[in-house]
Every structure is written in structure tokens, then in C-alpha cells.
C-alpha atoms as a PDB file:
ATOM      1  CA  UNK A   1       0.650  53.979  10.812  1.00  0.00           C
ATOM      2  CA  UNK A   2       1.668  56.798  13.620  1.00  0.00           C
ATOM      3  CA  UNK A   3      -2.530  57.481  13.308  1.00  0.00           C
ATOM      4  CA  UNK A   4      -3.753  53.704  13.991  1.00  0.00           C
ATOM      5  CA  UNK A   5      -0.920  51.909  15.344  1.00  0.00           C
ATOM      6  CA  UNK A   6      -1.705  50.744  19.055  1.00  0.00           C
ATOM      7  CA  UNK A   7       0.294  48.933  21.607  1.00  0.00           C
ATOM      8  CA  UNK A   8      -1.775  45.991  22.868  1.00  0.00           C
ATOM      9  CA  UNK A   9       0.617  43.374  22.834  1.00  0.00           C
ATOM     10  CA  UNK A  10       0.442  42.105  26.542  1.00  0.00           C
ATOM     11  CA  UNK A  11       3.990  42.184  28.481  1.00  0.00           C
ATOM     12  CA  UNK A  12       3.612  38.802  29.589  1.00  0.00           C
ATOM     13  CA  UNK A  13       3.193  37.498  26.119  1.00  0.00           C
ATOM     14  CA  UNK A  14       6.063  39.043  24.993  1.00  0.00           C
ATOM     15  CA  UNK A  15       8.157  37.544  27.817  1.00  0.00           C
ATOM     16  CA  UNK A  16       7.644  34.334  26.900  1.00  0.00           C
ATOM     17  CA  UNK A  17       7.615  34.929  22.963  1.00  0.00           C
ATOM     18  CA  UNK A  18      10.974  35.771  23.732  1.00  0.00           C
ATOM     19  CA  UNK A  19      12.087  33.154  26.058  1.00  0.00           C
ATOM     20  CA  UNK A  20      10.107  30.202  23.805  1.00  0.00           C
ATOM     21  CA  UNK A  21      12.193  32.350  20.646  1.00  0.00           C
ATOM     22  CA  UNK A  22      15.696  31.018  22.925  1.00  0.00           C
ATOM     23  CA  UNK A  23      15.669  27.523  21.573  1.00  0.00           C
ATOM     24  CA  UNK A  24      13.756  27.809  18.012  1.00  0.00           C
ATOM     25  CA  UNK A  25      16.799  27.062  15.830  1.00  0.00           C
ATOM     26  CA  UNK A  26      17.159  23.934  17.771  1.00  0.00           C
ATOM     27  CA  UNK A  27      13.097  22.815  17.739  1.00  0.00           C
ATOM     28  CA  UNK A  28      12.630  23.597  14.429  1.00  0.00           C
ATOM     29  CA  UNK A  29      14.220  20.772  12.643  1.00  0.00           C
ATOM     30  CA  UNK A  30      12.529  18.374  14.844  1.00  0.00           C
ATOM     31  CA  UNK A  31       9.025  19.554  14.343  1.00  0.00           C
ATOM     32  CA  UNK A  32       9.459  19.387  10.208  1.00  0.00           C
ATOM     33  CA  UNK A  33      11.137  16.025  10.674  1.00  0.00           C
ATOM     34  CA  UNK A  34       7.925  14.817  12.708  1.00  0.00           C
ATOM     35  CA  UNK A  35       5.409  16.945  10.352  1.00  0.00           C
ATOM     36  CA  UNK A  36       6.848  15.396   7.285  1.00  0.00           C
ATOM     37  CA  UNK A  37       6.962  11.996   8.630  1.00  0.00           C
ATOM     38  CA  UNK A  38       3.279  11.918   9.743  1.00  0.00           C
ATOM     39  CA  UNK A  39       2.154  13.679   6.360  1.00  0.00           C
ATOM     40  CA  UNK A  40       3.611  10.957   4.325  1.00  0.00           C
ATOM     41  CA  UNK A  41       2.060   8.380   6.663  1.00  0.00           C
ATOM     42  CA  UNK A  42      -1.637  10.039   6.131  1.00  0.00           C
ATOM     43  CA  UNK A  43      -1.212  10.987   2.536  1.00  0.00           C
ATOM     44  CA  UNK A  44      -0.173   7.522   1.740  1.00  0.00           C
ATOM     45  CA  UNK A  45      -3.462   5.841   3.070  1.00  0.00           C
ATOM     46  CA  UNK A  46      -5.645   9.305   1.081  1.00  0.00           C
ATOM     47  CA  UNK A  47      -7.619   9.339  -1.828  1.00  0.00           C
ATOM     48  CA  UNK A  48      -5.171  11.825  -2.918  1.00  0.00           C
ATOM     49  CA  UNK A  49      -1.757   9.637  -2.478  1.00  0.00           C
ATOM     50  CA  UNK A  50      -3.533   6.965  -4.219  1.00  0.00           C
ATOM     51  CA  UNK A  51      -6.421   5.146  -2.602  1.00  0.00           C
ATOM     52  CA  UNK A  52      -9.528   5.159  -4.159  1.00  0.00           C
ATOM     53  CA  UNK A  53     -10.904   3.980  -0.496  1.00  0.00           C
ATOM     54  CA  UNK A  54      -9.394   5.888   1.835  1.00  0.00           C
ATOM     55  CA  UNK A  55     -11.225   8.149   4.361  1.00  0.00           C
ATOM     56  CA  UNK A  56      -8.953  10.873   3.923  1.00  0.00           C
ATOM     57  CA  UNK A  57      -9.405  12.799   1.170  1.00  0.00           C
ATOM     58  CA  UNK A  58      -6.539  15.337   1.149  1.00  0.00           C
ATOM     59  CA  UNK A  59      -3.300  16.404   3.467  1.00  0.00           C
ATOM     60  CA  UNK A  60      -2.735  19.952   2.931  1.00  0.00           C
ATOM     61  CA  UNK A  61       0.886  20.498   3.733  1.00  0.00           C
ATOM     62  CA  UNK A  62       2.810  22.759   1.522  1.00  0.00           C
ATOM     63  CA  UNK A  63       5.249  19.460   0.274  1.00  0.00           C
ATOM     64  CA  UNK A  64       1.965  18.945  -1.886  1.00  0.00           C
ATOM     65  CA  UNK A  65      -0.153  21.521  -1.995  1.00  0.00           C
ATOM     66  CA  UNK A  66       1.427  24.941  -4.112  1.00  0.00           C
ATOM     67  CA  UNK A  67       5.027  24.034  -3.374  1.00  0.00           C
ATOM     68  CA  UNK A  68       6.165  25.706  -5.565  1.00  0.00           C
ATOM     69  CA  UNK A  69       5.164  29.202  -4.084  1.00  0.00           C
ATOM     70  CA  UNK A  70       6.414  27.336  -0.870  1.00  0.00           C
ATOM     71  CA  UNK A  71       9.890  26.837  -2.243  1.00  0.00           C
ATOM     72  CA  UNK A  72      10.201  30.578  -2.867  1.00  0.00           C
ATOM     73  CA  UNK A  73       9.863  31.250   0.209  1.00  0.00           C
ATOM     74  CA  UNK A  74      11.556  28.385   2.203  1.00  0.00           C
ATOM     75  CA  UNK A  75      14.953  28.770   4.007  1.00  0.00           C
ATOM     76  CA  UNK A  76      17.877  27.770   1.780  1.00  0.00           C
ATOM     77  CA  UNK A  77      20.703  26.849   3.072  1.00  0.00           C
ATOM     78  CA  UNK A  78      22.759  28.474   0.020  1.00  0.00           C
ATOM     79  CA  UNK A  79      20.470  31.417  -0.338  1.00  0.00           C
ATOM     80  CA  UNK A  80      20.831  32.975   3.288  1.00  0.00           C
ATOM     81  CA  UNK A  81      24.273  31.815   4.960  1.00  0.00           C
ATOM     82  CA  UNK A  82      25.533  30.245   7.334  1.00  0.00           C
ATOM     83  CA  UNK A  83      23.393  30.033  10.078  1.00  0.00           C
ATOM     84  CA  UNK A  84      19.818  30.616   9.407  1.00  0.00           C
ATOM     85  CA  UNK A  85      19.198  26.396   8.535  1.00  0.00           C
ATOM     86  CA  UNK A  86      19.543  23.843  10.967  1.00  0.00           C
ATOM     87  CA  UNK A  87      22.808  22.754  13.120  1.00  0.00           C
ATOM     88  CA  UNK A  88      23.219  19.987  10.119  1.00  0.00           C
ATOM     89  CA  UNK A  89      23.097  22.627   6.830  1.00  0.00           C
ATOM     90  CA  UNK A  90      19.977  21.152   5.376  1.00  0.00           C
ATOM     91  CA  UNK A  91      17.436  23.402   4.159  1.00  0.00           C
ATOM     92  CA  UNK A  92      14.444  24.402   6.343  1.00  0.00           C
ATOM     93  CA  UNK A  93      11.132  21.937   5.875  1.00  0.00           C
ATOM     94  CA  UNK A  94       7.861  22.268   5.275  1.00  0.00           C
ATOM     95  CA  UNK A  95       6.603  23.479   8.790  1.00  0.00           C
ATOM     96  CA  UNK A  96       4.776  22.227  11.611  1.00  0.00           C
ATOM     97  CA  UNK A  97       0.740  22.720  10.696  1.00  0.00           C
ATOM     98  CA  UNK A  98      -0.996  20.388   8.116  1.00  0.00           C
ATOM     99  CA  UNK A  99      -4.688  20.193   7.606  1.00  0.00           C
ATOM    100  CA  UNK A 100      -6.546  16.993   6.652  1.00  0.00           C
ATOM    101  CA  UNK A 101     -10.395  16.486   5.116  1.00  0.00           C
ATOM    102  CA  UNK A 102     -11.985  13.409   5.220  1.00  0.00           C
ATOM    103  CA  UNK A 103     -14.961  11.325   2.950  1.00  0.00           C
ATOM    104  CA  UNK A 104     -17.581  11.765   6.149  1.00  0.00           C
ATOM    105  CA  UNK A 105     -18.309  13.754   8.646  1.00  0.00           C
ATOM    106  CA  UNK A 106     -18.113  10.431  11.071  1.00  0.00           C
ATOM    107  CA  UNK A 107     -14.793   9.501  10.033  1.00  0.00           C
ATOM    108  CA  UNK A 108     -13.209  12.664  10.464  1.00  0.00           C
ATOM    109  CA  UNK A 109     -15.119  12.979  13.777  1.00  0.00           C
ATOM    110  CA  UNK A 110     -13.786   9.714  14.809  1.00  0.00           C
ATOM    111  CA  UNK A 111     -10.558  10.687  13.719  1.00  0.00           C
ATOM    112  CA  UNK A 112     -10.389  13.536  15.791  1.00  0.00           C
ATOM    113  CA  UNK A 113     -11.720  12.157  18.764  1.00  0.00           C
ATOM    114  CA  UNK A 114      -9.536   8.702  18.807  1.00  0.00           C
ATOM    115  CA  UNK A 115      -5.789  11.620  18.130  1.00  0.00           C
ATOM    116  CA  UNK A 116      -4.356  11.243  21.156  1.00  0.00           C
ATOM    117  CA  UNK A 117      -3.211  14.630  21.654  1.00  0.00           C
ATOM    118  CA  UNK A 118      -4.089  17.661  23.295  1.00  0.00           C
ATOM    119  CA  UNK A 119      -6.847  19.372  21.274  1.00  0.00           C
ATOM    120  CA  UNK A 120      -7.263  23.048  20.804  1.00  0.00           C
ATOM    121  CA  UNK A 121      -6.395  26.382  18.373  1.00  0.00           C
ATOM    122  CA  UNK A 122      -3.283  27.083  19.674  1.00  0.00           C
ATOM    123  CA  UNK A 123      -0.620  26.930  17.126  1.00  0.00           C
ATOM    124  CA  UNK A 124       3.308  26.632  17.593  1.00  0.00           C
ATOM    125  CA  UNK A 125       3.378  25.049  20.751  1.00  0.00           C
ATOM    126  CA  UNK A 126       6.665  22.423  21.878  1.00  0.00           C
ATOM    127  CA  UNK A 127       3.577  19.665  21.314  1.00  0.00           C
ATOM    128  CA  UNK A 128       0.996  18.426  19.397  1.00  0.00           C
ATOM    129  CA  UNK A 129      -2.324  19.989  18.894  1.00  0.00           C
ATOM    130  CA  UNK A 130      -5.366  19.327  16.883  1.00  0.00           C
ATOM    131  CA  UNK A 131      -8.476  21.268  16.330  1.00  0.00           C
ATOM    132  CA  UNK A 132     -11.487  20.657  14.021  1.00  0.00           C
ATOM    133  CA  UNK A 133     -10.383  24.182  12.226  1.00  0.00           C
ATOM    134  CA  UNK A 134     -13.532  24.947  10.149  1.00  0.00           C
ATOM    135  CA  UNK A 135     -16.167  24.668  13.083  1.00  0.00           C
ATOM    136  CA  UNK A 136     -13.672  26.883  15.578  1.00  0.00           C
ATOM    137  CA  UNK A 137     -13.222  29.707  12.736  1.00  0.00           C
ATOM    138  CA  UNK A 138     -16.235  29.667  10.897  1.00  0.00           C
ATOM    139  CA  UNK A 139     -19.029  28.122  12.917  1.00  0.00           C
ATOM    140  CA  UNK A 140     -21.423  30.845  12.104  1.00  0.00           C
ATOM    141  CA  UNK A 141     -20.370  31.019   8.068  1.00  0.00           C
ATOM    142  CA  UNK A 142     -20.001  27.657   7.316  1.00  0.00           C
ATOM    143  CA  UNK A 143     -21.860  27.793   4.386  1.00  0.00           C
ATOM    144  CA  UNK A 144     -19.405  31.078   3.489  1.00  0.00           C
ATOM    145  CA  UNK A 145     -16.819  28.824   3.988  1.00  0.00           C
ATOM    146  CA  UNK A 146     -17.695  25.599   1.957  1.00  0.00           C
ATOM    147  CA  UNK A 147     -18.040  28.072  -0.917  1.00  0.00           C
ATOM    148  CA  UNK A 148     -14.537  28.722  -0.995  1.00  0.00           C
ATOM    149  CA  UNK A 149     -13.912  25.109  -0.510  1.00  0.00           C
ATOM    150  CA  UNK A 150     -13.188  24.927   3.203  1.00  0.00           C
ATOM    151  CA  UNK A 151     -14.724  21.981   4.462  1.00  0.00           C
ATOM    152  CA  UNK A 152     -16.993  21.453   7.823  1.00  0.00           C
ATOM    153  CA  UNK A 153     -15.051  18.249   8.462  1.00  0.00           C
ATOM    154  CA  UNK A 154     -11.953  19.552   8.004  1.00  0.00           C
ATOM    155  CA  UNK A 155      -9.262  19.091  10.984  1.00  0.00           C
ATOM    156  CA  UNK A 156      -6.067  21.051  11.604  1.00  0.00           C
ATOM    157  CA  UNK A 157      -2.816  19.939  13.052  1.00  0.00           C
ATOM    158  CA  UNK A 158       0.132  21.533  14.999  1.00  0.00           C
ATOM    159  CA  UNK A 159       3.260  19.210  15.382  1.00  0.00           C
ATOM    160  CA  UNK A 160       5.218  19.432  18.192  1.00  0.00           C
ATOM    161  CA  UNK A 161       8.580  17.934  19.426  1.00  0.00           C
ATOM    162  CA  UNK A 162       7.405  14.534  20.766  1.00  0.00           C
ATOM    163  CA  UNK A 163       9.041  11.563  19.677  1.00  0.00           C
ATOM    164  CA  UNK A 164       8.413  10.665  15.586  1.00  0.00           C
ATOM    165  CA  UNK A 165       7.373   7.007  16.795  1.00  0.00           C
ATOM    166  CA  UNK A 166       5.179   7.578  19.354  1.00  0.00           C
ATOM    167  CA  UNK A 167       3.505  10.398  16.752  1.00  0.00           C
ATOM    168  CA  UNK A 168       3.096   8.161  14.438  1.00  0.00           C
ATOM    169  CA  UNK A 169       1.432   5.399  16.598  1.00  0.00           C
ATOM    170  CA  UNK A 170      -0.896   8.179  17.907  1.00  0.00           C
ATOM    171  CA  UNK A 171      -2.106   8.813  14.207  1.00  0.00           C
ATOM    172  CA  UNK A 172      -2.160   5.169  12.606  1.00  0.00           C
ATOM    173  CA  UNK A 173      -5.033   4.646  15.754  1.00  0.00           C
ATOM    174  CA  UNK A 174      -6.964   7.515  14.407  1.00  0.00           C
ATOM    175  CA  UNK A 175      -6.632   6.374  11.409  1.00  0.00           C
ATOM    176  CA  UNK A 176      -7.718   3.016  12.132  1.00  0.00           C
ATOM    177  CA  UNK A 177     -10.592   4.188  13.791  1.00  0.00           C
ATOM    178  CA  UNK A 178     -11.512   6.536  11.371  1.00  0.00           C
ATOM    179  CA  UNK A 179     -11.502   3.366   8.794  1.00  0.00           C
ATOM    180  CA  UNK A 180     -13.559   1.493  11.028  1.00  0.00           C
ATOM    181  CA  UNK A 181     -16.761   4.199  10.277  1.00  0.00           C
ATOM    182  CA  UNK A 182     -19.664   4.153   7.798  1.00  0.00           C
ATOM    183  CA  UNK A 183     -21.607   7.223   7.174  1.00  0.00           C
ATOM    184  CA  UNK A 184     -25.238   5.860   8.198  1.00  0.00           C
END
């Protein structure tokens, strides 16, 4: 590592790593509480929590998807101490970032366009952000990356700390847009 290793982490960055690092015991909590709660909202209207007519195919959050690789690595409360879970000694969640894929291009399109929420690649922020994932990382392999099942359509979320209501009304309108489309 002496041989390769180069500093090009930029001061400022690490400034505010730090200083955004102050408060993440406390932010934490909030942003699983608000992932989980909008997760279960979309999965229950998907194909995969049970609608055969839903526009959403899938939510990729690890409460679903491999858990239990997730669980091996997720803060315990009993398996750590005192201190490394939240101020109220429940174990850490699932995380802030989901992903969702849809049963057209249009809906997912519509989707995206109708979340009101900032939109961009960011991840970790103190609020929500959405990006269609697929066409920012892969846009000049996306036939690469439908062969390892990663789909065009596909649209990735970052939940901040805004309030779990007002998330939630944000998302049932994209939703309700989304099931408004047809694929012509």
C-alpha cells in the first residue's frame, strides 16, 4: 500500500465529513424510521408484496432482499454495547437507500418525475434524493448492465430526515401518477 497509496482526499471534504459525522448517532434512527416506513408503503402496492397489477415490480431494501447477510452485519444492540444503537437501545435499521424497478419505462419515468424531492447521485445527505441509478452509472453499458439484471428503469433513493408524513405524501403522488400510465 506504501507503493500506491495517494492522498487525494480534498481538505474541505474532510471538514465537513467530520462536522456532518457530529450528529450521526442522532440522524440515523430517523432516516431508517422514514426508509422503512416508505418501503413498506411501496412494497405493499408491488408486484412483489402482492399485486399482480402494480407498476412496481420490486423494492430492493435489505428488510427483503438477502437479509439475512444484512442481519450479520447490522448493529445489535446486544452484540456491540452500550452505545453504538440509538439513544432508545433498539437495534440499528435497514439504512437510508432503497432502489425500486417498475413494469414500464413510462411509469417509472413518471414516477420519477412527479417525487417531489431533490433529484441527483448524491447519497447520505440530511434529505431526500432520487436518481434514475442505471442511466447515471451505466448509460454507455446498459446492455452490460441488464445482463446482470440491472434494469434501465430502475430508480434509486436516498432518505433523509424530513418528516415521515410529508415523505410519505410525496411518494403516494408518484405513485399515483405512476398508476395513472400505459406503456403505448
Amino acid at each position: 500500500m506504501n507503493a500506491s497509496y495517494e492522498d487525494v482526499y480534498f481538505d474541505e471534504d474532510a471538514i465537513y465529513m467530520e462536522r456532518n459525522s457530529r450528529d450521526f448517532r442522532r440522524r440515523t434512527p430517523v432516516i431508517d424510521e422514514n426508509t422503512e416506513a416508505i418501503c413498506d408503503f411501496l412494497r405493499s402496492h408491488s408486484i412483489a408484496g402482492g399485486v399482480p397489477s402494480a407498476v412496481i415490480k420490486e423494492v430492493f431494501y435489505p428488510k427483503w432482499m438477502t437479509r439475512d447477510k444484512y442481519e450479520y452485519c447490522r448493529i445489535k444492540s446486544t452484540r456491540f454495547g452500550v452505545g453504538l444503537h440509538d439513544a432508545s437501545g433498539r437495534d440499528g435499521g435497514f439504512g437510508g437507500l432503497f432502489s425500486l424497478t417498475f413494469t414500464t419505462a413510462t411509469a417509472s419515468r413518471t414516477f420519477f418525475d412527479t417525487l417531489s424531492c431533490l433529484k441527483g447521485p448524491s447519497l447520505g445527505t440530511n434529505f431526500t434524493l432520487a436518481c434514475p441509478y442505471t442511466i447515471l452509472a451505466h448509460y454507455t453499458e446498459l446492455e452490460w448492465a441488464a445482463e446482470y439484471g440491472v434494469e434501465e428503469s430502475l430508480i434509486r433513493v436516498s432518505v433523509g430526515m424530513e418528516e415521515k408524513g410529508v415523505l410519505l405524501h410525496c411518494f403516494e403522488a408518484a405513485l399515483k401518477a405512476a398508476e395513472g400510465t400505459s406503456e403505448s
